[in-house]
C-alpha atoms as a PDB file:
ATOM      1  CA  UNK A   1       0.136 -23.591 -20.989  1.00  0.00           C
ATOM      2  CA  UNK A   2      -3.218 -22.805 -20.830  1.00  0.00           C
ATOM      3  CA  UNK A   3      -3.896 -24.695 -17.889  1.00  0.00           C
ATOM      4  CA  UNK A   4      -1.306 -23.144 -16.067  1.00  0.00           C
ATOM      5  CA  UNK A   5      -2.707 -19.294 -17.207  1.00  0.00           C
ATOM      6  CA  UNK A   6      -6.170 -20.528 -16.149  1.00  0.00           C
ATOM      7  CA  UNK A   7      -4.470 -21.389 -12.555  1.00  0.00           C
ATOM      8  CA  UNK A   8      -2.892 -18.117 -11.891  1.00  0.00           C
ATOM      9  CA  UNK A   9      -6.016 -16.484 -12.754  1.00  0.00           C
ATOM     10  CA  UNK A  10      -7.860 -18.597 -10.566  1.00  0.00           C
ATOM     11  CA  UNK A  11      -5.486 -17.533  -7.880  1.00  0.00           C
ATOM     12  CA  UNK A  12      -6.017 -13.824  -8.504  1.00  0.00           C
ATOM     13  CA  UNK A  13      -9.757 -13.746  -8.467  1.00  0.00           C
ATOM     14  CA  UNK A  14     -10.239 -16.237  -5.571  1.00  0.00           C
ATOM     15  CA  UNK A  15      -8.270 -13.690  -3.684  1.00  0.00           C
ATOM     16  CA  UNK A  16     -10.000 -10.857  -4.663  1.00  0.00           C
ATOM     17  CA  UNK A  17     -13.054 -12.712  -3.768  1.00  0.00           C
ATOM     18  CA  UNK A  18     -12.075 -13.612  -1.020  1.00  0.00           C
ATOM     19  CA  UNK A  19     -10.835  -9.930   0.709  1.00  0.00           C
ATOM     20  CA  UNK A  20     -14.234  -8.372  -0.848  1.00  0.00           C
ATOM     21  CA  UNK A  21     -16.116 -11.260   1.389  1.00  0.00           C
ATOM     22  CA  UNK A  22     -14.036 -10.750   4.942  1.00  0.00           C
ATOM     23  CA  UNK A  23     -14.473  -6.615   4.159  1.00  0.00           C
ATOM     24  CA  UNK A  24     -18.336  -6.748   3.043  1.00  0.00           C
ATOM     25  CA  UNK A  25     -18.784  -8.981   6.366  1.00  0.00           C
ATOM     26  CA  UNK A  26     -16.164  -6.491   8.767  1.00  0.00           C
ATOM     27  CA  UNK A  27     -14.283  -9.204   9.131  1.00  0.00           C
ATOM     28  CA  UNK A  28     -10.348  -8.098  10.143  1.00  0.00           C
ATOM     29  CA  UNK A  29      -8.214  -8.772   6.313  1.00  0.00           C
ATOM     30  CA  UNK A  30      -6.235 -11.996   6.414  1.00  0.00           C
ATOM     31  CA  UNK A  31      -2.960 -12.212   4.902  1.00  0.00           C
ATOM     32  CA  UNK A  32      -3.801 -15.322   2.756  1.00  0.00           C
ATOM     33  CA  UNK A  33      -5.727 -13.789  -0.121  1.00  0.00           C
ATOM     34  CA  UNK A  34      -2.690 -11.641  -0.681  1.00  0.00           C
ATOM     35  CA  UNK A  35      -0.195 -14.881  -0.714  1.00  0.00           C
ATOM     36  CA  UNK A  36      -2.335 -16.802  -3.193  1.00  0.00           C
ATOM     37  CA  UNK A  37      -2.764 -13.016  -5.136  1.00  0.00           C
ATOM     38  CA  UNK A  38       0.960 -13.000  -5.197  1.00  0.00           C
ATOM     39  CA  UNK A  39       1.729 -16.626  -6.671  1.00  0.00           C
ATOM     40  CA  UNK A  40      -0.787 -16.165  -9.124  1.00  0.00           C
ATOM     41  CA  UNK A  41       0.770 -12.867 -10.164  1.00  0.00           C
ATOM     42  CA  UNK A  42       3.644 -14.461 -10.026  1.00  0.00           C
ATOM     43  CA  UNK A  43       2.612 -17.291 -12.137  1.00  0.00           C
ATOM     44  CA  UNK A  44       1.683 -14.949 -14.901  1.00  0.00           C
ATOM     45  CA  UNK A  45       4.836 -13.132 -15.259  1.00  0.00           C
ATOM     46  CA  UNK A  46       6.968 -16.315 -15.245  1.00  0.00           C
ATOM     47  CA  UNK A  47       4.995 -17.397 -18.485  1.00  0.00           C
ATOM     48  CA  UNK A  48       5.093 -14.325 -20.032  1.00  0.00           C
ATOM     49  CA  UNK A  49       8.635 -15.177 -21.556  1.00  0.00           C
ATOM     50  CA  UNK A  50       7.490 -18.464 -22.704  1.00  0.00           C
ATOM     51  CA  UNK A  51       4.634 -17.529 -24.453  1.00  0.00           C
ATOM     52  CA  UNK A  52       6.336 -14.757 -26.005  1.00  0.00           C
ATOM     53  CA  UNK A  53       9.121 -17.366 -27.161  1.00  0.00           C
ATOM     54  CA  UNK A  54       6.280 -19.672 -28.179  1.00  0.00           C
ATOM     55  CA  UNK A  55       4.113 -16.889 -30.923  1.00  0.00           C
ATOM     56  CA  UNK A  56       7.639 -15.773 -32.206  1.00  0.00           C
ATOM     57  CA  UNK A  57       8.864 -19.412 -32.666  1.00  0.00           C
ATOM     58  CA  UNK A  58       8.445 -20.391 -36.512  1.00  0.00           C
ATOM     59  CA  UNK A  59       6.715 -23.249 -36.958  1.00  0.00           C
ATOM     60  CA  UNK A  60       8.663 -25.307 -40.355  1.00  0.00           C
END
C-alpha cells in the first residue's frame, strides 16, 4: 500500500513540476501534467477507504 501512496504522490508532484517548468520558461501549459495530476489524485482517494478499513481492522 505504500508503494502505491508513494506512486500517486509521485504523480502529483511530477505534475506540479512539471507546469512550474513550461510557465517559468513561457512555454504555452500542456494538458498532460493535469492528466497525470488527476490519476494521482485519483489514486489517493481510491485508497483512502482501504486504509481506513485497514487501521480499524482488529488484528486477533
Amino acid at each position: 500500500m505504500i508503494v502505491y501512496v508513494a506512486m500517486a504522490l509521485w504523480l502529483m508532484i511530477s505534475a506540479a513540476a512539471r507546469v512550474a517548468i513550461q510557465l517559468g520558461s513561457g512555454l504555452d501549459l500542456d494538458v498532460l501534467p493535469f492528466i497525470s495530476g488527476g490519476i494521482g489524485l485519483v489514486g489517493l482517494v481510491l485508497l483512502l477507504p482501504a486504509y481506513e478499513d485497514r487501521r480499524t481492522h482488529r488484528r486477533d
